[in-house]
C-alpha atoms as a PDB file:
ATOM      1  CA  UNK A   1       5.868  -1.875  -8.373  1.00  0.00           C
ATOM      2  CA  UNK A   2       6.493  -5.339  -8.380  1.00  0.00           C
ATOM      3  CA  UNK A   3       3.172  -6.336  -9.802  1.00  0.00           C
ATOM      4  CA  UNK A   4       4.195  -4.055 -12.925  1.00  0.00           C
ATOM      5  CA  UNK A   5       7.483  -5.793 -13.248  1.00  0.00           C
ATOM      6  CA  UNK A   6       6.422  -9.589 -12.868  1.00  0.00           C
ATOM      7  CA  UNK A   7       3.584  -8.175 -15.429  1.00  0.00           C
ATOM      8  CA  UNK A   8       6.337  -6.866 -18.019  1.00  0.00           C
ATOM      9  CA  UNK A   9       8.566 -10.102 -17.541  1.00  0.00           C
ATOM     10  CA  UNK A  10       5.829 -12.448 -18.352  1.00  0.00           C
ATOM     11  CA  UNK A  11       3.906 -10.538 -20.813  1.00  0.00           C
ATOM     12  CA  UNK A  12       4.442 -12.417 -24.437  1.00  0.00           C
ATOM     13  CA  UNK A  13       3.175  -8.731 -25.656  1.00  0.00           C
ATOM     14  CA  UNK A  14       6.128  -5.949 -26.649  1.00  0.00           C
ATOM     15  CA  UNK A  15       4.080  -3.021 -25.955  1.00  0.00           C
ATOM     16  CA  UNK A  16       4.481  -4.411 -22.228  1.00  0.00           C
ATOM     17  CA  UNK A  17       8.220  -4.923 -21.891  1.00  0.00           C
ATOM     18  CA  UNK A  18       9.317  -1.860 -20.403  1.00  0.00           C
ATOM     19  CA  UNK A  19       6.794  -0.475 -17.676  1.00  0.00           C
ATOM     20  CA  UNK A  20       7.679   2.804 -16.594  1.00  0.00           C
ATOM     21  CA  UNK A  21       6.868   3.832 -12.645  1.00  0.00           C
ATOM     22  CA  UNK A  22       8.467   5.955 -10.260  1.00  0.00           C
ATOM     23  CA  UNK A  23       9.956   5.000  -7.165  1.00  0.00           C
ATOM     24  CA  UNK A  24       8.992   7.547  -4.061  1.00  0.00           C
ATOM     25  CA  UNK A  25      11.357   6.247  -0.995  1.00  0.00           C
ATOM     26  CA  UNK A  26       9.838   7.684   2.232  1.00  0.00           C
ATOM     27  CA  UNK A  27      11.739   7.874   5.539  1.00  0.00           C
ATOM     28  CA  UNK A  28      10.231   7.352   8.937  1.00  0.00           C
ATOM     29  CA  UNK A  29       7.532   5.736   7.468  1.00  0.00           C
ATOM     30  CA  UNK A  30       5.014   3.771  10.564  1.00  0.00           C
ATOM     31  CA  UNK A  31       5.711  -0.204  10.062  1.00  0.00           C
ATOM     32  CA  UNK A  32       3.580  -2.975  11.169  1.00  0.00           C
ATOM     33  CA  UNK A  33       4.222  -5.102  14.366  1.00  0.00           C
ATOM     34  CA  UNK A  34       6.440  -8.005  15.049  1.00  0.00           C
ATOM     35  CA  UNK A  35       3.194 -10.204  14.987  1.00  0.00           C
ATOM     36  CA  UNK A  36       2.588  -9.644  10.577  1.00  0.00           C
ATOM     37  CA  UNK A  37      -0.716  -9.614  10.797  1.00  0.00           C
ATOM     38  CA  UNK A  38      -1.316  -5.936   9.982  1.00  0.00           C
ATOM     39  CA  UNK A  39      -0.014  -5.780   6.643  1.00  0.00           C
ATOM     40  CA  UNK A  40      -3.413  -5.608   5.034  1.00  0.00           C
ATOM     41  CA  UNK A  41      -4.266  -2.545   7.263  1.00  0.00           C
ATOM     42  CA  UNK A  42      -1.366  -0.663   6.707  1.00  0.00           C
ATOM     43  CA  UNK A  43      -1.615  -1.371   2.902  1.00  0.00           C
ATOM     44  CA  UNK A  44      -5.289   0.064   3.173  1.00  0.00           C
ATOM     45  CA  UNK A  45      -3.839   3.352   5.110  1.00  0.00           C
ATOM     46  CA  UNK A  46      -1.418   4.036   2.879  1.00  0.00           C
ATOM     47  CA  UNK A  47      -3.738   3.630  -0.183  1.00  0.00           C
ATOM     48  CA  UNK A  48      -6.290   6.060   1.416  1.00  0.00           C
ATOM     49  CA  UNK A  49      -3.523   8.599   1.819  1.00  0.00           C
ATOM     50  CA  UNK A  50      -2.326   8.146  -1.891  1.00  0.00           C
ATOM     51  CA  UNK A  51      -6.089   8.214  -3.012  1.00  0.00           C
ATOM     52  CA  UNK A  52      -6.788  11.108  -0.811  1.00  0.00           C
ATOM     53  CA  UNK A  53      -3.876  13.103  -2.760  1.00  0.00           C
ATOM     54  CA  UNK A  54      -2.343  13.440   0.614  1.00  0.00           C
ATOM     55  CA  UNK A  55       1.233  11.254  -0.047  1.00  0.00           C
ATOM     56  CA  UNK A  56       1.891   8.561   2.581  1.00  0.00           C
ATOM     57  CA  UNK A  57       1.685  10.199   5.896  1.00  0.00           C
ATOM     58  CA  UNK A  58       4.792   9.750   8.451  1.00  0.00           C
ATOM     59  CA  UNK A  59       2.487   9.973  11.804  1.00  0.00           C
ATOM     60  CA  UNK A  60       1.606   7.293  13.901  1.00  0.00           C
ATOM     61  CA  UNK A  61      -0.708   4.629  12.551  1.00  0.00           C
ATOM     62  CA  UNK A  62      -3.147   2.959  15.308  1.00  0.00           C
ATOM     63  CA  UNK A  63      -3.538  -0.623  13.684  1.00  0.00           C
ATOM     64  CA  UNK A  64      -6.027  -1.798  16.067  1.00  0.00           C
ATOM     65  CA  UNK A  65      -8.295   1.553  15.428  1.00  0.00           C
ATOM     66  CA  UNK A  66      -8.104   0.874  11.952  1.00  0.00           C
ATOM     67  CA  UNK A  67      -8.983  -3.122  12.195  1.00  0.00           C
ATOM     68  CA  UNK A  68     -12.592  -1.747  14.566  1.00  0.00           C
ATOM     69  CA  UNK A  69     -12.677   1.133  11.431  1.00  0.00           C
ATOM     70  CA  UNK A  70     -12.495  -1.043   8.879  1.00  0.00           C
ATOM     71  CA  UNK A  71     -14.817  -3.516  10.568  1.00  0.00           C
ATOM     72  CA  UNK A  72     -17.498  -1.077  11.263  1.00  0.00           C
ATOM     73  CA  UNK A  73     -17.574   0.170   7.818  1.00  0.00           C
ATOM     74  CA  UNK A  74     -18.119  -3.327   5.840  1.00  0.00           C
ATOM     75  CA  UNK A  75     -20.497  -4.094   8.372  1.00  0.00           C
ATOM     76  CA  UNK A  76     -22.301  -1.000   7.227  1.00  0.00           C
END
């Protein structure tokens, strides 16, 4: 969302000056620890779930399962 609306503010192009997106809000949603290194991980979650078609899922998200995951599969 905020990519799209930096984009539209500093595009010199009309076409581009009104970016239309929809806002989901989503309660009880997992967060990252106090230590914010685990954005990139939960950004990669929740991108899966949207990509998957399933929505962002509410349940408990095991950062550190994800990191070894995420590892193991570039490594492949």
């Amino acid at each position: 969302m905020y990519v799209s609306m930096e984009f539209a503010n500093n595009s010199d192009d009309t076409q581009y000056q009104h970016v239309a997106y929809d806002v989901t809000y989503v309660e009880d949603i997992p967060q990252q620890g106090s230590n914010g290194l685990d954005c990139g991980i939960y950004l990669l979650a929740f991108a899966k779930c949207l990509s998957d078609g399933e929505g962002i899922l509410v349940q408990y998200i095991d950062a550190k399962f994800l990191c070894i995951r995420y590892d193991v599969l570039l490594w492949e």
